[in-house]
Protein backbone atom coordinates (compact mmCIF):
# COMPACT_ATOMS: atom_id res chain seq x y z
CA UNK A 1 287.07 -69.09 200.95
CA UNK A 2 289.52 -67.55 203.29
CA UNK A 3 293.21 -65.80 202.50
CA UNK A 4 296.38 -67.89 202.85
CA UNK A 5 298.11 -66.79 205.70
CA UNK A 6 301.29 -64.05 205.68
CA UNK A 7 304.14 -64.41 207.79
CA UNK A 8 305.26 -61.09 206.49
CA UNK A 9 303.79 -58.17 207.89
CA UNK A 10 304.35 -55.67 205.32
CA UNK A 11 302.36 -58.32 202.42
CA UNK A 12 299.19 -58.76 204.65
CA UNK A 13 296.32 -56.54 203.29
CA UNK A 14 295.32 -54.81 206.06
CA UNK A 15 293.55 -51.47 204.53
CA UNK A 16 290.40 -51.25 203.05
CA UNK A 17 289.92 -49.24 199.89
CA UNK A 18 286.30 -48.87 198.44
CA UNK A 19 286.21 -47.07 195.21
CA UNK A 20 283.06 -46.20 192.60
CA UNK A 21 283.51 -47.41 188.95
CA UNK A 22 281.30 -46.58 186.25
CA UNK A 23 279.49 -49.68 184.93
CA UNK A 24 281.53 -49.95 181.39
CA UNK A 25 284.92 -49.62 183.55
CA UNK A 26 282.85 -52.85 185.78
CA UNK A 27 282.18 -54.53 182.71
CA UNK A 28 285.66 -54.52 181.61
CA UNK A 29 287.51 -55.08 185.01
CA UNK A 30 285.02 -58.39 184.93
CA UNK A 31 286.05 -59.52 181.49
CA UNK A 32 289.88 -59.51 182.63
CA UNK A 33 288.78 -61.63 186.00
CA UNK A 34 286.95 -63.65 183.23
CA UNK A 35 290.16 -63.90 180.91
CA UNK A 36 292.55 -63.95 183.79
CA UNK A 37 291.05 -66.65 186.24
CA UNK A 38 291.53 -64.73 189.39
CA UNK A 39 288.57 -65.12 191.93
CA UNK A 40 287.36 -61.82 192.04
CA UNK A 41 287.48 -58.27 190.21
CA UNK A 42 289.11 -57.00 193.69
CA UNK A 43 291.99 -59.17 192.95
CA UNK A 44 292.30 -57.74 189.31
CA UNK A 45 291.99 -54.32 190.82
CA UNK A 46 294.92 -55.33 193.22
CA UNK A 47 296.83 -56.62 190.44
CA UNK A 48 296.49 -53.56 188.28
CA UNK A 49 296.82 -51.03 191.30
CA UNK A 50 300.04 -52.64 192.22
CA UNK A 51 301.42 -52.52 188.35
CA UNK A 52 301.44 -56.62 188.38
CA UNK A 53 301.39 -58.53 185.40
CA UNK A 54 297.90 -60.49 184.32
CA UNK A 55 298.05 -63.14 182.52
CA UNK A 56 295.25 -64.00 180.56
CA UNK A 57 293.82 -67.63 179.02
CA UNK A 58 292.39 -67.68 175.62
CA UNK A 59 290.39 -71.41 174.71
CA UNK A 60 290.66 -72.02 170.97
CA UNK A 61 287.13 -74.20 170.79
CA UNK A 62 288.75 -74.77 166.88
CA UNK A 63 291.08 -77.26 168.41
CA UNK A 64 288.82 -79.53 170.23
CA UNK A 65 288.47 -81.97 168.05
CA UNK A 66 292.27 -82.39 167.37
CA UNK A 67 292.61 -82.25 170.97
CA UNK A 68 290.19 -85.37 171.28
CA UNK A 69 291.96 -86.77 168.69
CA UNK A 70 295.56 -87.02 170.33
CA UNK A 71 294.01 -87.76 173.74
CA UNK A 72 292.21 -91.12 171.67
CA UNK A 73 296.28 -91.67 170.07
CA UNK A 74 297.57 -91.35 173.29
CA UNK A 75 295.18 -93.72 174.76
CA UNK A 76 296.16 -96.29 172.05
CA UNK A 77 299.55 -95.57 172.21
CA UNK A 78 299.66 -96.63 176.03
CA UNK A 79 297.81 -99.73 175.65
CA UNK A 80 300.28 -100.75 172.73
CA UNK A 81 303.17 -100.15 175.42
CA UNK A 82 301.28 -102.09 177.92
CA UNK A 83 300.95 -105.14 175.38
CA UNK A 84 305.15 -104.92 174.45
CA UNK A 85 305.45 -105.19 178.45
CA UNK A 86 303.68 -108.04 178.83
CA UNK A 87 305.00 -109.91 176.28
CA UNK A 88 308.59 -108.89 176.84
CA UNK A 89 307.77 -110.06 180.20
CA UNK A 90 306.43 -113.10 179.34
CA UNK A 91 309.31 -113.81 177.14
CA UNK A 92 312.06 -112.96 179.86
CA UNK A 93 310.19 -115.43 182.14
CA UNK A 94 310.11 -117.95 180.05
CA UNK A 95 312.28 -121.08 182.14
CA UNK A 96 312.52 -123.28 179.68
CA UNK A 97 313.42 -121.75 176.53
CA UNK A 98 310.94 -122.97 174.26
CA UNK A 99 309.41 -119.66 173.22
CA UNK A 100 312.81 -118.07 172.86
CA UNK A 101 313.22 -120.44 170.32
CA UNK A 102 310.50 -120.25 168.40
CA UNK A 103 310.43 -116.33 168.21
CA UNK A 104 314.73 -116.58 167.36
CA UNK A 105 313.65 -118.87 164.65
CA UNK A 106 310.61 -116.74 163.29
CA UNK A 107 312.80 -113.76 163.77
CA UNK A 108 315.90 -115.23 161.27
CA UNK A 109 313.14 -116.50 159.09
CA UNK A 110 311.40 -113.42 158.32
CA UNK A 111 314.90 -111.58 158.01
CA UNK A 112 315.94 -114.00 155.29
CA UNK A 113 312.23 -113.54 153.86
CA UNK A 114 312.89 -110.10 153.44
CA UNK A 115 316.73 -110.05 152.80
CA UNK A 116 318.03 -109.94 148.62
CA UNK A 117 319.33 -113.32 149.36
CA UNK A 118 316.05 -115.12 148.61
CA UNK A 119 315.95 -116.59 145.20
C-alpha cells in the first residue's frame, strides 16, 4: 500500500531512521499498533517520536449481545415505519373516499369506546 501524496514539502518523510529496540519495548510498541489501528509499529513510532496523540480502541465482547439485540429492534422498528408508509400512502391515494370513511368512523368509534361517556 503506498503513501498519500504531500503537496507540502516540509510534511513528506523523506529521512530514514533505523533504530534497535529490545524485544519487550517491540512487544509493547506492537500492542499500541494493535490497540491503536495504525498499519504499522513505524507509524506508532512516528506518532510517539513526534509527541502525537494515539488513540486507542477497546471492544467490550460483554456488550455483544445487547448490541445484537438493538440491531434486531432497529430492524423491526424500520419495517414498522415502512408498514405506516404504505398505508398512509394508501390512504392519501384513496380517490374515492371510501376507506377514509371507514377508518373516520372506526376512529370516532373506538374514541367513544374508550371515552367515560359510555354507559
Amino acid at each position: 500500500m503506498t503513501r498519500k501524496k504531500v503537496n507540502d514539502p516540509e510534511d513528506l518523510l523523506s529521512r530514514n531512521l533505523i533504530i534497535r529496540v529490545t524485544e519487550n519495548t517491540y512487544n509493547q510498541l506492537e500492542e499500541l499498533r494493535k490497540d491503536s489501528k495504525n498499519l504499522s509499529i513505524a507509524a506508532v513510532a512516528r506518532k510517539i517520536l513526534s509527541g502525537q496523540k494515539i488513540n486507542l480502541y477497546h471492544h467490550d465482547v460483554s456488550l455483544n449481545p445487547v448490541m445484537e439485540e438493538l440491531a434486531l429492534i432497529r430492524k423491526e422498528l424500520k419495517a414498522i415505519g415502512v408498514n405506516i408508509n404504505q398505508i398512509t400512502r394508501s390512504f392519501n391515494q384513496d380517490r374515492t373516499g371510501t376507506s377514509r370513511a371507514y377508518w373516520n368512523c372506526n376512529s370516532i368509534l373506538e374514541v367513544f369506546l374508550l371515552s367515560d361517556y359510555f354507559f
